[in-house]
N, C-alpha and C. Protein backbone atom coordinates (compact mmCIF):
# COMPACT_ATOMS: atom_id res chain seq x y z
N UNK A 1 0.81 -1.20 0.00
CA UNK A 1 0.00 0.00 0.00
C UNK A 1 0.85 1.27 0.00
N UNK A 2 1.83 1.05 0.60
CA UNK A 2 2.82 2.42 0.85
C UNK A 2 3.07 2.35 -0.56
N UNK A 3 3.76 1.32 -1.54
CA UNK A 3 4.15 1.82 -2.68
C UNK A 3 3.63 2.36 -3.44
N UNK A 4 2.18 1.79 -3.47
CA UNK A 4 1.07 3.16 -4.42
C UNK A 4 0.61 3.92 -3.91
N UNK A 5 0.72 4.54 -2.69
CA UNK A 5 0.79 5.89 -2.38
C UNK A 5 1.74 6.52 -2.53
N UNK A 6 2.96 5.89 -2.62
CA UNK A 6 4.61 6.77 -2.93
C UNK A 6 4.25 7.22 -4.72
N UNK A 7 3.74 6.39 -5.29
CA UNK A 7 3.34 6.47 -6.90
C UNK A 7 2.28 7.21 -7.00
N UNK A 8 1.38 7.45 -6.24
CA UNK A 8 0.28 8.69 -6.40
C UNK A 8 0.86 9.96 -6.25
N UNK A 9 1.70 10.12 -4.96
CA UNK A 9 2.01 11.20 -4.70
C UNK A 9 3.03 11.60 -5.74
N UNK A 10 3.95 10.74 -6.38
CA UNK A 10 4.73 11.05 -7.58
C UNK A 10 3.94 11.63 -9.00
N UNK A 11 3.13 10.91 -8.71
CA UNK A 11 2.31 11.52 -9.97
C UNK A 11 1.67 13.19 -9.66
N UNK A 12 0.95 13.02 -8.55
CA UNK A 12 0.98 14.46 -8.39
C UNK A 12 1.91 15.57 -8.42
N UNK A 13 3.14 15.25 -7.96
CA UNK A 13 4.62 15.63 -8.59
C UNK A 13 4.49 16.24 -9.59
N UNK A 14 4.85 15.48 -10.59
CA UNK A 14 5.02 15.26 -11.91
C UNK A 14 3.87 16.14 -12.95
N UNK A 15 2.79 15.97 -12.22
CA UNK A 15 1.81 17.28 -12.89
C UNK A 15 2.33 18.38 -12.78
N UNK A 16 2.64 18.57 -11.60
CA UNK A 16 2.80 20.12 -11.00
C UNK A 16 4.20 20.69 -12.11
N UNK A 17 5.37 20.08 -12.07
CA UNK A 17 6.18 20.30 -13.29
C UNK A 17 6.04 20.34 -14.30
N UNK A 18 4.72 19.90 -15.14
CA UNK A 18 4.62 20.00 -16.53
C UNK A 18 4.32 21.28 -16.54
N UNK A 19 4.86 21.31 -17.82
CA UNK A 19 4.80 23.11 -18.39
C UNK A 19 3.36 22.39 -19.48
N UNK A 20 1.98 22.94 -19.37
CA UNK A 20 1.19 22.97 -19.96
C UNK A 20 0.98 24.04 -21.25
N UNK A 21 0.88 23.52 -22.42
CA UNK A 21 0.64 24.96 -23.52
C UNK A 21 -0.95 25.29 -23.81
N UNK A 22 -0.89 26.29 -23.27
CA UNK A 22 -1.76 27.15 -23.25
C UNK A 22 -1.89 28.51 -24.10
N UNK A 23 -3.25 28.54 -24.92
CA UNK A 23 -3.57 29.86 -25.54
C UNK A 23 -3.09 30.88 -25.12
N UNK A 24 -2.60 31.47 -25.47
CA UNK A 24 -2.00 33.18 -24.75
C UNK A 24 -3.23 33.43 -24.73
N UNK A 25 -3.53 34.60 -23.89
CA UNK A 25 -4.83 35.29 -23.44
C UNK A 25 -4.54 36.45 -24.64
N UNK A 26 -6.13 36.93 -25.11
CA UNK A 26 -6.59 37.38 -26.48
C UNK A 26 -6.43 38.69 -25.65
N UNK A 27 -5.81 39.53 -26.36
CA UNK A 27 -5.85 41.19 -25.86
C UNK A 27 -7.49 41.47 -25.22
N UNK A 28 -7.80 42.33 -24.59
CA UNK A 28 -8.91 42.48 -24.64
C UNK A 28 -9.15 43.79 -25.10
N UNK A 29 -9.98 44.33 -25.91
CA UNK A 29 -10.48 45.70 -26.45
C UNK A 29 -10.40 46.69 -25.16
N UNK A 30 -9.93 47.65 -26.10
CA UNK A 30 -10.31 49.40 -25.10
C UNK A 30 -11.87 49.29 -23.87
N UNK A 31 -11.18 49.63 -22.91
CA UNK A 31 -12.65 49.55 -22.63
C UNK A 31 -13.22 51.24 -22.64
N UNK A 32 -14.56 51.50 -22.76
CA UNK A 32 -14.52 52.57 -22.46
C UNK A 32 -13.94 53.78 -21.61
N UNK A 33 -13.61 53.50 -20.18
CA UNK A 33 -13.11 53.98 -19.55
C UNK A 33 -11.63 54.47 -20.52
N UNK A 34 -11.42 53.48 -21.07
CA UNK A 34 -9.58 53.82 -21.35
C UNK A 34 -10.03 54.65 -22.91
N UNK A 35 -11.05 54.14 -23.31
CA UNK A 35 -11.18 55.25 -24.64
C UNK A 35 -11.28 56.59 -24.26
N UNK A 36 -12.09 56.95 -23.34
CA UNK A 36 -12.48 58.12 -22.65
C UNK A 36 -10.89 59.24 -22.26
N UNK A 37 -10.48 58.29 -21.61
CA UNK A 37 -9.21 58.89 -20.83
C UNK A 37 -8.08 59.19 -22.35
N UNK A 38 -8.41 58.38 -23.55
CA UNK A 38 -7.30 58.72 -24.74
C UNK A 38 -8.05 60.30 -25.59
N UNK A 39 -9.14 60.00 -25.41
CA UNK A 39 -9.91 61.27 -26.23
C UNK A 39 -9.70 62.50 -25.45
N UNK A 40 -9.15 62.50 -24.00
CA UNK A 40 -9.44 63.30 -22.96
C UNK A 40 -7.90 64.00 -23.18
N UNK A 41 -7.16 63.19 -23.56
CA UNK A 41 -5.56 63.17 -23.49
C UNK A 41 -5.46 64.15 -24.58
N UNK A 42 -6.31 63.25 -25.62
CA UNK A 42 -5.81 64.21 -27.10
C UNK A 42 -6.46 65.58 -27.57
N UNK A 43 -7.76 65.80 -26.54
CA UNK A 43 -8.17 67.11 -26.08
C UNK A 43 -7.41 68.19 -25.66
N UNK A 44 -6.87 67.59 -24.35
CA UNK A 44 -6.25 68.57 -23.85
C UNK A 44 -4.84 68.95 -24.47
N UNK A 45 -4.22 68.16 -25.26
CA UNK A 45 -2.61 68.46 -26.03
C UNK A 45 -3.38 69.55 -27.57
N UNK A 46 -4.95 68.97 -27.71
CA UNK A 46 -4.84 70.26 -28.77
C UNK A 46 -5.21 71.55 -28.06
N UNK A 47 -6.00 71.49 -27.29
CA UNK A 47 -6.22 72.83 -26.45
C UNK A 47 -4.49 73.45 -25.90
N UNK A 48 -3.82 72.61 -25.33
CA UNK A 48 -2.73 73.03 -25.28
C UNK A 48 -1.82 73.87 -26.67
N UNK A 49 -1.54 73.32 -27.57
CA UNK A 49 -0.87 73.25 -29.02
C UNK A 49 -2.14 74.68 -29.49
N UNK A 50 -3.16 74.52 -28.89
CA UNK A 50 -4.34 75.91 -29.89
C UNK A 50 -3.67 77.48 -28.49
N UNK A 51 -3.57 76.74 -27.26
CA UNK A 51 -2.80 78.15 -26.82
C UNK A 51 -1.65 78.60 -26.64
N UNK A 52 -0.45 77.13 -27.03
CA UNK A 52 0.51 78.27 -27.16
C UNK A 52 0.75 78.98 -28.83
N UNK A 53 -0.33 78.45 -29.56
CA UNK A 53 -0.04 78.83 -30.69
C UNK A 53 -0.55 80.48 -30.39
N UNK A 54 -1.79 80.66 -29.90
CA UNK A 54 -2.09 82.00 -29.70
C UNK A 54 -1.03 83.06 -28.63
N UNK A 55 -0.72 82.20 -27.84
CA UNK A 55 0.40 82.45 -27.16
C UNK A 55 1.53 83.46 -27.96
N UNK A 56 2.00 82.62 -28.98
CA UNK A 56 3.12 83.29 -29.76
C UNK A 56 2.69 84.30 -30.98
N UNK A 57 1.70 84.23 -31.13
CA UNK A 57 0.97 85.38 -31.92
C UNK A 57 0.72 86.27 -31.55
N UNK A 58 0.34 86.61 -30.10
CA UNK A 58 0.14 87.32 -29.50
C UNK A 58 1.39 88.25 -28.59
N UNK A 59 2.24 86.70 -28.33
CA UNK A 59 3.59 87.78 -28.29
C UNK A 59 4.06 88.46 -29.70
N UNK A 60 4.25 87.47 -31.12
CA UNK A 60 4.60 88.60 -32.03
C UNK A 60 3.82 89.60 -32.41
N UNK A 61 2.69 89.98 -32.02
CA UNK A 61 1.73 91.38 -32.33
C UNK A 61 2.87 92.31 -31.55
N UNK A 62 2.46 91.97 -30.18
CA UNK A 62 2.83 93.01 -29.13
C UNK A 62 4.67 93.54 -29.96
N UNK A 63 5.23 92.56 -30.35
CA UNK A 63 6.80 92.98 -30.86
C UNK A 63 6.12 93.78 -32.60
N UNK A 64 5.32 93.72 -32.48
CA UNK A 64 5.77 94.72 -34.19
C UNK A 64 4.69 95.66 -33.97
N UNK A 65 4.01 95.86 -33.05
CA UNK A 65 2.93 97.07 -33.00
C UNK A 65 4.00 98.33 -32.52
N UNK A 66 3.44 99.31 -32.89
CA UNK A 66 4.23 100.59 -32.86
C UNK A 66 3.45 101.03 -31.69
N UNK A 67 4.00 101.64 -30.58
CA UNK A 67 3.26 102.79 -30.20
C UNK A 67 2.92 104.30 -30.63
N UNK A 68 1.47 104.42 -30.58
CA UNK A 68 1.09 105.29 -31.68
C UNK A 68 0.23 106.63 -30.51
N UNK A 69 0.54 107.27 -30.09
CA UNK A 69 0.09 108.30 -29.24
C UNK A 69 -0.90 109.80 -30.16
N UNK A 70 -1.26 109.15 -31.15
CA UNK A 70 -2.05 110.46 -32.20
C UNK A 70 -3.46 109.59 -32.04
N UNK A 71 -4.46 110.60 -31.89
CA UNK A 71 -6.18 110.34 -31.93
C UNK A 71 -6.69 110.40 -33.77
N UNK A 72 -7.53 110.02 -33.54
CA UNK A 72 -7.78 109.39 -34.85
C UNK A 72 -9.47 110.30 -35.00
N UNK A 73 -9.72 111.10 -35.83
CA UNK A 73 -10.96 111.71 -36.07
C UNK A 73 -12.36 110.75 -36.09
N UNK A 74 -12.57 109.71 -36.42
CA UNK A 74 -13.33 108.76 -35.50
C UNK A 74 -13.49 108.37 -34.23
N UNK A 75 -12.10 108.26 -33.71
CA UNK A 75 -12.09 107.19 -32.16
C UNK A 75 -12.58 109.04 -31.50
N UNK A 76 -12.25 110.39 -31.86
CA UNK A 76 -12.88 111.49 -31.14
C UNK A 76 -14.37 111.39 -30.98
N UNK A 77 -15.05 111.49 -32.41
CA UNK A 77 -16.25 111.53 -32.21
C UNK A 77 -16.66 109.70 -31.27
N UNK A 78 -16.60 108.83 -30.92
CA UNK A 78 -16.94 107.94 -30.22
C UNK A 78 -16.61 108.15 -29.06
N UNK A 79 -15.58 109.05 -28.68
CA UNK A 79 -15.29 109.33 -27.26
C UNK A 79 -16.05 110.28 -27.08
N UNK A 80 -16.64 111.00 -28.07
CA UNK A 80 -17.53 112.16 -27.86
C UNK A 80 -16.82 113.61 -27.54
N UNK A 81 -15.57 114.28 -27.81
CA UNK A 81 -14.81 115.16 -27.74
C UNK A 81 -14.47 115.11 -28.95
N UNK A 82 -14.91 115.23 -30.03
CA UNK A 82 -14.37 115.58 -31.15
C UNK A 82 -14.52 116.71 -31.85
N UNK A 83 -15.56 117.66 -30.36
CA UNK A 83 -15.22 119.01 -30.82
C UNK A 83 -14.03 120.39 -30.39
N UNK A 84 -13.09 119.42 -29.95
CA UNK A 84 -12.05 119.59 -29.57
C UNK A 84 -10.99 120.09 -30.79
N UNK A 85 -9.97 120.90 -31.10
CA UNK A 85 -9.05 121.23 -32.31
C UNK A 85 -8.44 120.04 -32.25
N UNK A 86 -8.45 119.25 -33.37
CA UNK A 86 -7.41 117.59 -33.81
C UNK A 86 -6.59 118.44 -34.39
N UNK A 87 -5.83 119.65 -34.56
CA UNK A 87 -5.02 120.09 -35.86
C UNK A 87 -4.06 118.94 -35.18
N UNK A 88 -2.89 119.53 -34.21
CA UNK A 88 -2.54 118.46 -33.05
C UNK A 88 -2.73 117.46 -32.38
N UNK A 89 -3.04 116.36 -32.57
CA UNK A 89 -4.05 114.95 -31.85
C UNK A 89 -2.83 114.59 -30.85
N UNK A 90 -1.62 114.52 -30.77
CA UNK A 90 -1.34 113.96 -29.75
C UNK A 90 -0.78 115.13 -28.90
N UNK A 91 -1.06 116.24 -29.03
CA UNK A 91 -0.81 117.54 -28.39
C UNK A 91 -2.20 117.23 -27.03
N UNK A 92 -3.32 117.05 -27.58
CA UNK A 92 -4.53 117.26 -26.82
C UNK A 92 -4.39 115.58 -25.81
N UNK A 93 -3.52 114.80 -26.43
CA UNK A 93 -3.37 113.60 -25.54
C UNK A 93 -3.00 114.27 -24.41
N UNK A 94 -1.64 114.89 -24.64
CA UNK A 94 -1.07 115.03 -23.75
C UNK A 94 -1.49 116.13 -22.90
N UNK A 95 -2.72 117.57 -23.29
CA UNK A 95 -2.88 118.22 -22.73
C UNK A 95 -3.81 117.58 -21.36
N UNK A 96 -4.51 116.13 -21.92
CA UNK A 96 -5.64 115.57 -20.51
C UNK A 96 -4.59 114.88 -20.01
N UNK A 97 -3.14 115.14 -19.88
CA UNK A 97 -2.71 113.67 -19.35
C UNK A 97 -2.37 112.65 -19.92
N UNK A 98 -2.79 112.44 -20.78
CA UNK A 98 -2.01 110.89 -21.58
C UNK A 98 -0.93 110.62 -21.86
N UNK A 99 -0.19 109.49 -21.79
CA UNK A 99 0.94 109.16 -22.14
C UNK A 99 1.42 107.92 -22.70
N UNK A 100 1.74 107.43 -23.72
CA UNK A 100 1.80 106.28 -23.60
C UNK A 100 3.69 106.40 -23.59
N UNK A 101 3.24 105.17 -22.67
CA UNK A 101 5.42 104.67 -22.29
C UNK A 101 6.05 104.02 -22.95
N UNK A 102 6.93 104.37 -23.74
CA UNK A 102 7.70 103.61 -24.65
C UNK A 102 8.49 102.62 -23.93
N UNK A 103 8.35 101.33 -24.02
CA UNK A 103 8.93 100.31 -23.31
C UNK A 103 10.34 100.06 -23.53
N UNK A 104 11.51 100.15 -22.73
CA UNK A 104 12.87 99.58 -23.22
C UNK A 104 12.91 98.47 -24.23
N UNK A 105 11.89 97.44 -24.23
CA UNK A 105 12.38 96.52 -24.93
C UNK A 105 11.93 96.83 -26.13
N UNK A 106 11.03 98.10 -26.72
CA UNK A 106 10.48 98.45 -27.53
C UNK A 106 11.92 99.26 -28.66
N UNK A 107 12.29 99.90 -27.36
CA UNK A 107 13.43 100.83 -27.77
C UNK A 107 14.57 100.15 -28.61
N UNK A 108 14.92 98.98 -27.73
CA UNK A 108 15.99 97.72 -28.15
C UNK A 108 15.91 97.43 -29.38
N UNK A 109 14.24 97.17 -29.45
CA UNK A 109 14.38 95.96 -30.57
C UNK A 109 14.06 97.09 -32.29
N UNK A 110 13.73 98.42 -31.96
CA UNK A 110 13.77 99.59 -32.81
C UNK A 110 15.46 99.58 -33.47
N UNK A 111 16.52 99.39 -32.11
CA UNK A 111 17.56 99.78 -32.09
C UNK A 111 18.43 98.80 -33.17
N UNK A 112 17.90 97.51 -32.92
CA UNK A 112 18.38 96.31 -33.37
C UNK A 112 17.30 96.25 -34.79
N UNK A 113 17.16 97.13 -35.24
CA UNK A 113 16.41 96.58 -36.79
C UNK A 113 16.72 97.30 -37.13
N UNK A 114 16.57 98.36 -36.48
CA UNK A 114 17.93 99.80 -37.45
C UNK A 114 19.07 99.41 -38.43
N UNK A 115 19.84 99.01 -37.08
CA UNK A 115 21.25 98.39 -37.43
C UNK A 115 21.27 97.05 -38.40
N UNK A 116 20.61 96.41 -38.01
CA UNK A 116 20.23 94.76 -39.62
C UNK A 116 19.81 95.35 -40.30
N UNK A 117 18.92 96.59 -40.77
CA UNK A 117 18.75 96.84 -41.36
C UNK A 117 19.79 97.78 -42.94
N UNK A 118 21.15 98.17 -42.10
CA UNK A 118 21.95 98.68 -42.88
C UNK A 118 22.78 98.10 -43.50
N UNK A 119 22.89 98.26 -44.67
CA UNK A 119 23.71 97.08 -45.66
C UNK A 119 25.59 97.25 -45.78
N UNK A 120 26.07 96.49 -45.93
CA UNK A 120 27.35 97.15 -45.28
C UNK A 120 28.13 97.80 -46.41
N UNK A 121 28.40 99.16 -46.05
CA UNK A 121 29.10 100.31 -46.58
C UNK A 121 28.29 101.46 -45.94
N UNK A 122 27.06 101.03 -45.56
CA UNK A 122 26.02 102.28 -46.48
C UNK A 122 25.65 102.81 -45.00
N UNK A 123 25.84 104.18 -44.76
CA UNK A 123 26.05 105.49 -43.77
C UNK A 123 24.63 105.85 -43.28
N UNK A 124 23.81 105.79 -42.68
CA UNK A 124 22.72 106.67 -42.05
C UNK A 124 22.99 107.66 -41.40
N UNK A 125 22.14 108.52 -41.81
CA UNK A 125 22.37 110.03 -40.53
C UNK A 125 20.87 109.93 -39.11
């Protein structure tokens, strides 16, 4: 009796070591949750990508707009003082106070297109 229990328990052994082949497990599809979270992903990188694009448009406005301190014979009559003398428009800015501040980096980058701008030989006064 002991010997075929020594032979059962061997056999149980002997299962446990077999390497059985088995189907790989079949991917399983997106589940919603994970579709959700990819549409959510690729939302927010275009919302991202749509503001720094405005981002940099908006910084290059601000670099090529001039500051312009003269009133404009329309923007008077909408402010409703346009019976004021325009011979002078930025004379009367400045008589209420107005000012607009020319920014250093405004100054700089005036300074620096000047200069690229001169071809070499050629003299400005």
């Amino acid at each position: 009796d002991s010997g075929s229990e020594h032979s059962g328990g061997s056999d149980s052994d002997s299962d446990s070591d077999e390497i059985v082949d088995s189907p790989a497990p079949a991917i399983t599809p997106p589940t919603c949750e994970q579709l959700a979270r990819a549409l959510e992903r690729q939302r927010k990188e275009a919302t991202s990508r749509a503001r720094e694009k405005a981002r940099q448009e908006l910084l290059q406005m601000e670099k090529t707009a001039m500051p312009d301190d003269t009133l404009h014979r329309e923007d008077l009559k909408r402010l409703g003082i346009d019976e004021y003398n325009t011979a002078k428009p930025s004379n009367l800015l400045r008589q209420i106070g107005l000012y607009l501040k020319v920014d250093e980096d405004w100054k700089q980058q005036r300074r620096q297109s000047f200069h690229e701008d001169l071809e070499e030989g050629e003299i400005r006064s």
